[in-house]
Protein backbone atom coordinates (compact mmCIF):
# COMPACT_ATOMS: atom_id res chain seq x y z
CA UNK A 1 -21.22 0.41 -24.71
CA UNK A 2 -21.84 -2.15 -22.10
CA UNK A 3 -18.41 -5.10 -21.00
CA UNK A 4 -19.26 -8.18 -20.29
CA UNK A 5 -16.10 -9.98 -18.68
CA UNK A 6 -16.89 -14.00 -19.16
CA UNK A 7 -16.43 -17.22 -17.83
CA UNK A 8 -14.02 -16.04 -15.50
CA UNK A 9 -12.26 -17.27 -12.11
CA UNK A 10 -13.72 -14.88 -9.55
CA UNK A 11 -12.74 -14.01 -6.20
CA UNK A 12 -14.22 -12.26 -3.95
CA UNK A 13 -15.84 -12.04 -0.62
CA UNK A 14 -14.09 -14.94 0.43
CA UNK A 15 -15.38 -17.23 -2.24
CA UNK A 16 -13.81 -18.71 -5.43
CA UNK A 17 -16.19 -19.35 -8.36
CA UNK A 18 -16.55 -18.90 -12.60
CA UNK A 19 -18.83 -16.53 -13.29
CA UNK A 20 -18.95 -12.90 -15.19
CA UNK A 21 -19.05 -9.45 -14.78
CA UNK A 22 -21.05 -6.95 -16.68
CA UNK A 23 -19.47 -3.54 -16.66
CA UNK A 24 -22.10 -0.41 -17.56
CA UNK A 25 -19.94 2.89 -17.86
CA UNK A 26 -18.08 3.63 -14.80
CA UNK A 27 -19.53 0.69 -12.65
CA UNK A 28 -20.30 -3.10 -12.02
CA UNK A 29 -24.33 -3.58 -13.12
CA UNK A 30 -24.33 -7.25 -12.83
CA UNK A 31 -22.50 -10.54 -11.53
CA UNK A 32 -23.41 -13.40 -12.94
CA UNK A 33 -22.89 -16.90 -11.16
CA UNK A 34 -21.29 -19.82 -13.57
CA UNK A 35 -25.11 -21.30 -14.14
CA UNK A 36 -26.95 -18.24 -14.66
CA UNK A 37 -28.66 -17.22 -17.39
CA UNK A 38 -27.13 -14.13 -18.99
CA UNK A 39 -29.51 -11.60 -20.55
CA UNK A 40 -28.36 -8.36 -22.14
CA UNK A 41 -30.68 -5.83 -24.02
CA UNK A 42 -28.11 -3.40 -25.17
CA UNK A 43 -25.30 -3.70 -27.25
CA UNK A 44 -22.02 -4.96 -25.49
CA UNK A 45 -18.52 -6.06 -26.14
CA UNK A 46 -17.45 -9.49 -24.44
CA UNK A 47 -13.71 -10.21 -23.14
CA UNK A 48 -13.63 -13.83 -22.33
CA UNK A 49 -11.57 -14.51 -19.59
CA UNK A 50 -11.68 -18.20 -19.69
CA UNK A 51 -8.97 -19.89 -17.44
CA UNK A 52 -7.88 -15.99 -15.83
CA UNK A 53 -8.68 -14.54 -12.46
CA UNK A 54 -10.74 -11.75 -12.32
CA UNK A 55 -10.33 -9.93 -8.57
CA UNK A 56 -11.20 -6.31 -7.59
CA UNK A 57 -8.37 -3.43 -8.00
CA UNK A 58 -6.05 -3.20 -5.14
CA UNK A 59 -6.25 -0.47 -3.19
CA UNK A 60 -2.58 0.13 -1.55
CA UNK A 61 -2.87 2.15 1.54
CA UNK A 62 0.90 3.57 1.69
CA UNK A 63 2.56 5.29 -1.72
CA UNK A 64 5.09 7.50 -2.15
CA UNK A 65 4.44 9.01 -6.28
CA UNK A 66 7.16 12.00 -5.31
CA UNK A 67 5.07 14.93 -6.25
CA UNK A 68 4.79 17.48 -5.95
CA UNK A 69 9.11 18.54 -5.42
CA UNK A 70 11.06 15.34 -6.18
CA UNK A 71 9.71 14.43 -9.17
CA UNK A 72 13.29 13.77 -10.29
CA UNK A 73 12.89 9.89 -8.92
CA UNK A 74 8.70 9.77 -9.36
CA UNK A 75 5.77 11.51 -10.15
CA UNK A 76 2.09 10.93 -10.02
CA UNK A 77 1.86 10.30 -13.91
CA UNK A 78 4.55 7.58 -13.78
CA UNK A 79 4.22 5.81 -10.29
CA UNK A 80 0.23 5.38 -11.41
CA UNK A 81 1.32 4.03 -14.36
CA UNK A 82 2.97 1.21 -13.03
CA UNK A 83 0.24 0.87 -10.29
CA UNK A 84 -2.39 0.24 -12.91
CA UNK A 85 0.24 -2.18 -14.81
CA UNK A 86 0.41 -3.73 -11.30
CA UNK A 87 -3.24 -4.02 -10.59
CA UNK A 88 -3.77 -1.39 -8.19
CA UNK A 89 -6.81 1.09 -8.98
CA UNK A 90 -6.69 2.84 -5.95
CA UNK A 91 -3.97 4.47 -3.51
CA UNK A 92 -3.09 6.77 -0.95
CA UNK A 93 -0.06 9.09 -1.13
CA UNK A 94 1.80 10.15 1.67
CA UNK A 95 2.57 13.81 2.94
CA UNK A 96 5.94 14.30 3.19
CA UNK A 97 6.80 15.47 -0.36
CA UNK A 98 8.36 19.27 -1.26
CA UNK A 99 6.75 21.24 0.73
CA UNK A 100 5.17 18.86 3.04
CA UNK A 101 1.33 18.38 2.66
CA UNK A 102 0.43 19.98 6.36
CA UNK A 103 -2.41 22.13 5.46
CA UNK A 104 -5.32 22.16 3.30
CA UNK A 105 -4.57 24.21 0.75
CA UNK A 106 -1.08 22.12 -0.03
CA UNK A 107 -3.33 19.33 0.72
CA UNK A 108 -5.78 20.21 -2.41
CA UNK A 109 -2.56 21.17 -4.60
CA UNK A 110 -1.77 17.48 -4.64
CA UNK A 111 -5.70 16.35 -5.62
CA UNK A 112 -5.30 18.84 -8.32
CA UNK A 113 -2.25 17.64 -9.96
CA UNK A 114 -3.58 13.83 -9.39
CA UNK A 115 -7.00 14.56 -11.37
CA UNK A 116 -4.64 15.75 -14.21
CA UNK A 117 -2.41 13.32 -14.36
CA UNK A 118 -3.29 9.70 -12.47
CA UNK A 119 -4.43 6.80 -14.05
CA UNK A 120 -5.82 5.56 -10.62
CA UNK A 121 -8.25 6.79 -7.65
CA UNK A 122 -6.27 8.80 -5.22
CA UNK A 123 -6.36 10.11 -1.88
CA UNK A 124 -3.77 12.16 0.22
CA UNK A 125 -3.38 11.69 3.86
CA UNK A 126 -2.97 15.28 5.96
CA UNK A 127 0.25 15.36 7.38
CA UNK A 128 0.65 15.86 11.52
CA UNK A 129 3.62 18.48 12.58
CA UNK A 130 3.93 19.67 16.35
CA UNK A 131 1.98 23.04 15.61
CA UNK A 132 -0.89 22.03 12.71
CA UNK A 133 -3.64 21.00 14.95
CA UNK A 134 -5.87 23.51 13.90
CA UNK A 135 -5.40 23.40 10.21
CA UNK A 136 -6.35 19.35 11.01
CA UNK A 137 -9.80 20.53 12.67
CA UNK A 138 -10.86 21.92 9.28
CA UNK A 139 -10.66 18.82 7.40
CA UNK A 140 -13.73 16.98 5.64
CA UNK A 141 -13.78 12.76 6.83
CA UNK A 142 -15.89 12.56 3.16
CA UNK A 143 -13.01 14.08 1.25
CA UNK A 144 -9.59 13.06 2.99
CA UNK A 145 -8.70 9.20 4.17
CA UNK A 146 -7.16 10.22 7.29
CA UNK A 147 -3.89 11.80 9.13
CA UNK A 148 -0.08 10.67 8.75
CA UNK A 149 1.81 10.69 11.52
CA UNK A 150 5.38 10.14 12.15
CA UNK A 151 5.94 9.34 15.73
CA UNK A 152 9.66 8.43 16.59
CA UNK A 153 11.38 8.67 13.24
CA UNK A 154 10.67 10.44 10.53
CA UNK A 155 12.04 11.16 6.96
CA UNK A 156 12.58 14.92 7.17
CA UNK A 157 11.10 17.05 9.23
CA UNK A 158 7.26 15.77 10.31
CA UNK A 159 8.62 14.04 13.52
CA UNK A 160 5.67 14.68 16.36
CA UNK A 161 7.35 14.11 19.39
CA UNK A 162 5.56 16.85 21.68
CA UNK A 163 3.47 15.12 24.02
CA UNK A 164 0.85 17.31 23.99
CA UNK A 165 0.61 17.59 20.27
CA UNK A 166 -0.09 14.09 20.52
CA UNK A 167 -2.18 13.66 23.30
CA UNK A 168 -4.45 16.23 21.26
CA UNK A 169 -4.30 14.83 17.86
CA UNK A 170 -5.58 11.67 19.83
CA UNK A 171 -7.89 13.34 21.68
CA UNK A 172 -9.98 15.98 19.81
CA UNK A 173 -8.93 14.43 15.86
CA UNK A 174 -12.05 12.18 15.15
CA UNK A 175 -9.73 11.00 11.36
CA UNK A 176 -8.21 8.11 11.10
CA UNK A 177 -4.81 8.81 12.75
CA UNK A 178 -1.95 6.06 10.27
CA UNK A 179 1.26 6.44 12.03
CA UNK A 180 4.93 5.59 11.29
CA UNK A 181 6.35 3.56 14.69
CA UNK A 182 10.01 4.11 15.57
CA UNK A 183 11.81 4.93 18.08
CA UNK A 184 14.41 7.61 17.56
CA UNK A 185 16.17 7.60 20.81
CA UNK A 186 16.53 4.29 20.00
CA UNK A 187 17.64 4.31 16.84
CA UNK A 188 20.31 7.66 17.33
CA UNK A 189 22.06 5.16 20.51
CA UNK A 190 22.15 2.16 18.02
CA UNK A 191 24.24 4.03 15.63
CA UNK A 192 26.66 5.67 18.02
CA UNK A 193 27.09 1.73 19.06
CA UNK A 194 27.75 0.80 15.88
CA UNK A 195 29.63 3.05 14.79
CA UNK A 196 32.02 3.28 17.93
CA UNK A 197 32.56 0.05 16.58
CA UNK A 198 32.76 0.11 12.72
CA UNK A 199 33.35 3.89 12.07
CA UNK A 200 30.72 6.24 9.75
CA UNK A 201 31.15 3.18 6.35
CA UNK A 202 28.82 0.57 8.15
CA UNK A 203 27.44 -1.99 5.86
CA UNK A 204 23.65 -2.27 5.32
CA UNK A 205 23.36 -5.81 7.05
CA UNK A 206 23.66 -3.52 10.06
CA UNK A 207 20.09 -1.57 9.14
CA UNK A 208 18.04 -4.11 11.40
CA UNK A 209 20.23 -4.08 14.04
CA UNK A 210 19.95 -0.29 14.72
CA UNK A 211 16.28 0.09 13.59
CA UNK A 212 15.38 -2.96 15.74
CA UNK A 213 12.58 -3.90 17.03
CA UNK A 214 12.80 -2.65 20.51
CA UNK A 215 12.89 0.74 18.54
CA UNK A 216 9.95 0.03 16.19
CA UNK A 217 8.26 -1.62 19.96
CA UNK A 218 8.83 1.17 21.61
CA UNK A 219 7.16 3.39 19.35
CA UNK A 220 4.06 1.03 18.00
CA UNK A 221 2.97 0.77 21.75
CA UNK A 222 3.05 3.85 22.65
CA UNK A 223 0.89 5.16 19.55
CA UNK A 224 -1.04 1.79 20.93
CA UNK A 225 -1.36 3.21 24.62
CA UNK A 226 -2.65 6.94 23.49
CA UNK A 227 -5.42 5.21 21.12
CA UNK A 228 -6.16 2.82 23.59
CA UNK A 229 -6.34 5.85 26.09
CA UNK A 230 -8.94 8.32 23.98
CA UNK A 231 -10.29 5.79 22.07
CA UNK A 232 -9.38 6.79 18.59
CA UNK A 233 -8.94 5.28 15.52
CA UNK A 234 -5.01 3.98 15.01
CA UNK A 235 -3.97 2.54 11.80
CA UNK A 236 -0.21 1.48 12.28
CA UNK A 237 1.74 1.07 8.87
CA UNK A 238 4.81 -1.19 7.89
CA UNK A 239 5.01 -3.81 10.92
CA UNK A 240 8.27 -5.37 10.89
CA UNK A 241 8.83 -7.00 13.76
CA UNK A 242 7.25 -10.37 15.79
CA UNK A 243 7.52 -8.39 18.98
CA UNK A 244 4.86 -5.63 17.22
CA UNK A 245 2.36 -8.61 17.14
CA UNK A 246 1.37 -8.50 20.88
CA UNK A 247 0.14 -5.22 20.16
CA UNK A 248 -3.02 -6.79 17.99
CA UNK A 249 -5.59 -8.80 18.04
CA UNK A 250 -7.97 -10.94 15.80
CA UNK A 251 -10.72 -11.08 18.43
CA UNK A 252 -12.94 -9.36 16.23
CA UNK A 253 -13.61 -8.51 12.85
CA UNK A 254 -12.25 -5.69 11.03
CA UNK A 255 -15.07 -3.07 10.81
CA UNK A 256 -15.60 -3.38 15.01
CA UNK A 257 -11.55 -2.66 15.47
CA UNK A 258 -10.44 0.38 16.31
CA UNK A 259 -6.87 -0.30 16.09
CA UNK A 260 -5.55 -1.61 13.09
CA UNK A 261 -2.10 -3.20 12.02
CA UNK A 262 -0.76 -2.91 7.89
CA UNK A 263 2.50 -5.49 6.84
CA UNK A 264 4.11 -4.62 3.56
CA UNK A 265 5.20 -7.17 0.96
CA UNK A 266 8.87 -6.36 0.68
CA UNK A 267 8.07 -7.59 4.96
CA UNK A 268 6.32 -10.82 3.91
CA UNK A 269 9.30 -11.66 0.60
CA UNK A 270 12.44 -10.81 1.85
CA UNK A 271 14.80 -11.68 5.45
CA UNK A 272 17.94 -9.86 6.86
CA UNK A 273 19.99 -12.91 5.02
CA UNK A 274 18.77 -11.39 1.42
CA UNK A 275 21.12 -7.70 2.14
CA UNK A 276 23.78 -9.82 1.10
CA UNK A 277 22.68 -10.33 -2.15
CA UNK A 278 20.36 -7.20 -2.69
CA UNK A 279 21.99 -4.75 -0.43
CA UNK A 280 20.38 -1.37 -0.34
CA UNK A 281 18.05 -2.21 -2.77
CA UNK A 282 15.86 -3.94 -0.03
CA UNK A 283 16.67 -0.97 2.31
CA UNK A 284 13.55 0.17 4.05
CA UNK A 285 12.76 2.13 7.12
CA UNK A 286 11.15 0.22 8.93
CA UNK A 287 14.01 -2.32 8.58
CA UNK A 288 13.71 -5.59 6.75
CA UNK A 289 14.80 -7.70 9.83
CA UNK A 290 15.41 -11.52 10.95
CA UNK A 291 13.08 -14.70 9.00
CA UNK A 292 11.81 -15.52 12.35
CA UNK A 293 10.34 -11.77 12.26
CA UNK A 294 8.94 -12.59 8.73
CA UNK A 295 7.12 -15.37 9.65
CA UNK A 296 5.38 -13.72 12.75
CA UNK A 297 4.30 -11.41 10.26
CA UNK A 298 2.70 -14.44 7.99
CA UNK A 299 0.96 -15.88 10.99
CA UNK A 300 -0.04 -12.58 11.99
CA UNK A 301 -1.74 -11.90 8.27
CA UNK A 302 -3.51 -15.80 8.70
CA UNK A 303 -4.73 -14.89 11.57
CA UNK A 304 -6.35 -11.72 10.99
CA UNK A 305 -3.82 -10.32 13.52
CA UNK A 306 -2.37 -7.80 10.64
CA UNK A 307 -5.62 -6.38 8.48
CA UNK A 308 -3.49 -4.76 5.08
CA UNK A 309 -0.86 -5.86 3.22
CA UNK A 310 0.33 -2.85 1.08
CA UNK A 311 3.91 -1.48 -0.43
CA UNK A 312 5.10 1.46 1.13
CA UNK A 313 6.34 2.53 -2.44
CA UNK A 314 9.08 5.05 -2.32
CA UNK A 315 11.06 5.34 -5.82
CA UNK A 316 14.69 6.84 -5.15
CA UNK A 317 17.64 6.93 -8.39
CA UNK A 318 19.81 4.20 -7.98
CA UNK A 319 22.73 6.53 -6.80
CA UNK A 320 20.20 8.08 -3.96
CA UNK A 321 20.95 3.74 -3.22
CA UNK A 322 24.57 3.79 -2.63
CA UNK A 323 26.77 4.38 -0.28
CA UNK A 324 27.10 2.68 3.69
CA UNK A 325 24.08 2.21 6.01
CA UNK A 326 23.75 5.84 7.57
CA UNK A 327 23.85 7.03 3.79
CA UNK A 328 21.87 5.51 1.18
CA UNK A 329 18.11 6.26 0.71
CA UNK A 330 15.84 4.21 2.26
CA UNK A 331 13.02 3.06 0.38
CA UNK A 332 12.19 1.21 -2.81
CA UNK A 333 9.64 1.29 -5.66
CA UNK A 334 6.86 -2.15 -5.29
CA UNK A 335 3.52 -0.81 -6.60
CA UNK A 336 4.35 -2.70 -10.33
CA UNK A 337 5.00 -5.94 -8.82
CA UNK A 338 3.16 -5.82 -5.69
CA UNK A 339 -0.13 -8.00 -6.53
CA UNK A 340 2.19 -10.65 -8.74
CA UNK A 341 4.48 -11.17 -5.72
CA UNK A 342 1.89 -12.24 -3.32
CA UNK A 343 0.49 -14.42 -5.77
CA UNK A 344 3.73 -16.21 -5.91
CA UNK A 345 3.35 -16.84 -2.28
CA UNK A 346 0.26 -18.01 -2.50
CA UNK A 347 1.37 -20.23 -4.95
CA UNK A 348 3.99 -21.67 -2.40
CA UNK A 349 2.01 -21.96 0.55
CA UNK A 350 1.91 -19.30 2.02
CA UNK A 351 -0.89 -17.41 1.90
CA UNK A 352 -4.58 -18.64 0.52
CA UNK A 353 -5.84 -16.60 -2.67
CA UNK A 354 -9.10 -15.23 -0.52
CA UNK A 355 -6.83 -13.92 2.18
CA UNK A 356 -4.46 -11.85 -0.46
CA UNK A 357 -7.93 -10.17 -2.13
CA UNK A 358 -8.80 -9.98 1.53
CA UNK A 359 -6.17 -8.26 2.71
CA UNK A 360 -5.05 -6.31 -0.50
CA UNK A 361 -9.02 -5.09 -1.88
CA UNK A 362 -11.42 -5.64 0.69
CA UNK A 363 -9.70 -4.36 4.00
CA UNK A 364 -8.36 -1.31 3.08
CA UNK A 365 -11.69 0.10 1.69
CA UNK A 366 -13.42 -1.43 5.15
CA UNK A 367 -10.58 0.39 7.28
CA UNK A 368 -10.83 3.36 5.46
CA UNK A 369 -14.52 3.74 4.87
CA UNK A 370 -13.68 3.84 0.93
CA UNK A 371 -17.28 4.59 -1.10
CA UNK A 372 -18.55 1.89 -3.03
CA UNK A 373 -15.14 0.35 -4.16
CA UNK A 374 -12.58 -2.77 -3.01
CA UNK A 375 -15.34 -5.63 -3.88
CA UNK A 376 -16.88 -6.73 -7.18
CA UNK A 377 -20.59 -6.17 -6.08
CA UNK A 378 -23.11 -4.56 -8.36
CA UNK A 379 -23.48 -0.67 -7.65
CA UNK A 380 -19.61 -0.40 -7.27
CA UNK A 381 -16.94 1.12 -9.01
CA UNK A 382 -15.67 -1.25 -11.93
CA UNK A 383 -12.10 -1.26 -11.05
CA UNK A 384 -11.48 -4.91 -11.68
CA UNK A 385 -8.36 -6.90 -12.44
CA UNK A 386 -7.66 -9.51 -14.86
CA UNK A 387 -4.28 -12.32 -14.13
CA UNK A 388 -3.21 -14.99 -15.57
CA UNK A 389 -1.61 -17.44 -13.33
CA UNK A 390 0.04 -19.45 -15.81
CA UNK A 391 1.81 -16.83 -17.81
CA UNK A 392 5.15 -16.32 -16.12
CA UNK A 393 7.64 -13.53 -16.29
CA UNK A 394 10.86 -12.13 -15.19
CA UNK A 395 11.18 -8.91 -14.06
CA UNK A 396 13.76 -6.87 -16.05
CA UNK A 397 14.63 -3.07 -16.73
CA UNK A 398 12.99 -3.31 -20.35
CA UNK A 399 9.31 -3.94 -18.43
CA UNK A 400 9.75 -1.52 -15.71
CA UNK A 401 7.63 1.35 -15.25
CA UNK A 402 9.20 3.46 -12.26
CA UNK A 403 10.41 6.43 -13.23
CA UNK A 404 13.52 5.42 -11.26
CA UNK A 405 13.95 2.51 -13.45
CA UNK A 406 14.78 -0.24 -11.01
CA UNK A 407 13.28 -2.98 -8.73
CA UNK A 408 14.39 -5.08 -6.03
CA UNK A 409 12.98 -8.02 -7.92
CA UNK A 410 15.16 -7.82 -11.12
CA UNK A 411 15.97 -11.04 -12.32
CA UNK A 412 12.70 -12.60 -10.14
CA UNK A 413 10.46 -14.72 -12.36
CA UNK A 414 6.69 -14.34 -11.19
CA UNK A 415 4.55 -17.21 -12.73
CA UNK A 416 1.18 -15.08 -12.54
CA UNK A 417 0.74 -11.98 -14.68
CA UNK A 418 -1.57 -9.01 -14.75
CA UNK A 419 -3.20 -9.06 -18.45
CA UNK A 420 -6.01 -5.96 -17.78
CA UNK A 421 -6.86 -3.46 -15.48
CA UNK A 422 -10.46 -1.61 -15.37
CA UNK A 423 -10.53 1.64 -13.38
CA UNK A 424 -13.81 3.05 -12.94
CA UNK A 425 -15.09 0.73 -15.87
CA UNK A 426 -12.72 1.99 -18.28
CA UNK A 427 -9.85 -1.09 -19.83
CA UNK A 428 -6.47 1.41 -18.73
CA UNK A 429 -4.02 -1.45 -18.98
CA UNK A 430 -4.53 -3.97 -21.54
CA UNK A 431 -1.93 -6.72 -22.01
CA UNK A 432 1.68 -4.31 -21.91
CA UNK A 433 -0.32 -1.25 -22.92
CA UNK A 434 -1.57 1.69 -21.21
CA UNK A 435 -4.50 3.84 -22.03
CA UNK A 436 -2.99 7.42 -21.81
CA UNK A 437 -6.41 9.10 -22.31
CA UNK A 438 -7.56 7.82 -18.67
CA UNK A 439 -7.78 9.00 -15.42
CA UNK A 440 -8.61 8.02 -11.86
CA UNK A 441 -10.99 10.04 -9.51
CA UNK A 442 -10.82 11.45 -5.88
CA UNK A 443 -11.64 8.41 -3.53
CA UNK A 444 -14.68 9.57 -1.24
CA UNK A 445 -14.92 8.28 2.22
CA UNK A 446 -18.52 7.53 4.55
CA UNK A 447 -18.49 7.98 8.06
């Protein structure tokens, strides 16, 4: 039977109106315009939405889910869950889980257990080691988003720092090549400074000071130079720095860029004042660092400088958290609270509504060549989002979903909340409740 989603706020494509969506099995067959007439010849439920904002599912372009090999802090089943609970329908999960998703075969492992068990699309970037090249060669554009690389730094062992590996994977790789910038030469003399100074215990204000930004600089330009060099397609994740922002421009629009720049939202909420309060719960590689950095990174997202705002989700137990700088986890879970967050900044100021949806739905299925999803248009995939703005919330153990069972916004009161979530045309989340009998599909990608 057909949905018809009424009277709703809409945005979309840059524009704010009331209209309605009508939702025919897995996709969008009509949007109707706050004036037009409405005609329906089958039989159809209605869900009026009356005073909520309907927006297309986010699509977050950096997850961690854990799986397959430390499921003990995450897995696919439980990070999607609080995705869809979040408003995200679609994401992309990272390769460096046990063992390390560096050829095709572990590759398609990782689709399999997502088709089983995630209640939103999915796709796995390839991972890039010194000595994989070949295996990348093989890969189908249509059926993988693209190739993680970890150039500087790395969380175990993925680092690419032969020079000819890279100059190859830049070279003869047509894929999307999404890197990780930092420096580790950097990074290894900052903590022999610091902790000539301070011994092994140094306290996690210190975290931005030896993964600066000359370290993440370093790196981003380089990856920068090379794509610049062979003219390939560079996606940098997680900018943290105002220095990084020479690196882009907003000369053009999205689709005609071959370099591309991604800010989280644990970048765009929190400053190096907030470890005080929060510690290494806001621990992230790279670095959370000074407000002045933060704002750069607003402009940079106003100005079309930055392209994606995602989360970088990466679940760890609260004691993989403790401990001095050089030894807690870094990394935090966001996908839950992701969308509600940058509503609250739009609600200060910050950011306009149309340049969240923007940033959060539309560019990430432009960057990534996503089929027929990230915009409510009819043809598309129904994965569609309903929030209330006026129904606030505070975030508290009792409503997390993370399988780690924590956030870095505990005790934060959002004033927006996500009531339903449509994946593929199918009502998942629905007001605190989860639909256990549905499941996401592999994204496909056009060239």
């Amino acid at each position: 039977m057909m949905q018809l989603i009424k009277n709703a706020t809409i945005v979309n494509e840059g524009r704010t109106f009331v209209g309605s969506v009508l939702i025919a099995a897995e996709r969008i067959k009509a949007v109707f315009e706050e004036n037009q007439p409405i005609v329906i010849n089958e039989p159809f439920t209605e869900i009026d939405a009356t005073g909520l904002l309907l927006i297309p599912g986010l699509i977050d372009d950096q997850v961690h889910f854990r799986e397959p090999g430390l499921t003990h802090k995450g897995d696919i089943y439980s990070e999607s869950k609080a995705a869809v609970a979040g408003g995200i329908t679609s994401y992309f999960e990272m390769p460096n889980t046990k063992p390390q998703a560096t050829t095709i075969e572990l590759l398609e492992d990782k689709y399999a257990i997502a088709a089983e068990k995630s209640f939103a699309n999915y796709s796995f970037l390839m991972g890039v080691t010194n000595d994989n090249i070949e295996e990348l060669k093989k890969i189908n554009p249509r059926n993988v988003a693209g190739l993680k690389m970890f150039m500087g730094s790395s969380t175990g062992n993925m680092l690419v720092d032969n020079e000819k590996t890279l100059q190859r994977v830049f070279s003869e790789i047509p894929l999307l090549i999404v890197t990780h910038c930092e420096d580790e030469s950097i990074i290894q003399a900052n903590i022999q400074h610091y902790k000539s100074l301070l011994g092994d215990d140094i306290p996690v204000e210190y975290h931005p000071l030896i993964r600066n930004a000359e370290a993440c600089y370093k790196s981003s330009s380089f990856a920068v130079k090379l794509a610049t060099k062979y003219n390939s397609r560079l996606h940098v994740f997680h900018l943290s720095s105002a220095k990084e922002m020479s690196l882009f421009t907003s000369d053009k629009p999205l689709k005609e860029k071959r370099i591309t720049a991604e800010v989280c939202v644990h970048h765009l909420w929190f400053n190096d004042t907030d470890y005080a309060k929060y510690g290494n719960r806001i621990k992230w590689n790279p670095a959370i660092k000074s407000e002045s950095d933060r704002q750069a990174l607003i402009d940079a997202v106003n100005s079309n400088k930055i392209d994606v705002i995602a989360t970088d989700h990466a679940p760890h137990l609260l004691s993989e958290k403790e401990g001095s700088c050089l030894k807690a986890a870094s990394g935090g879970p966001l996908v839950q609270h992701s969308l509600v967050a940058m509503l609250q900044l739009v609600k200060q100021g910050v950011f306009s509504l149309e340049i969240v949806i923007e940033k959060m739905c539309h560019a990430p299925a432009d960057l990534f060549k996503i089929e027929e999803r990230g915009y409510i248009r009819p043809g598309y995939f129904a994965d569609l989002v309903l929030v209330d703005l006026k129904k606030p919330w505070t975030v508290s153990v009792e409503n997390i979903l993370y399988k780690c069972a924590w956030s870095p916004f505990e005790g934060t009161t959002f004033d927006a909340s996500v009531t339903q979530t449509w994946v593929n045309g199918k009502l998942v989340y629905d007001k605190g409740k989860v639909d256990e009998t549905v499941r996401g599909k592999r994204l496909l990608f056009y060239n």
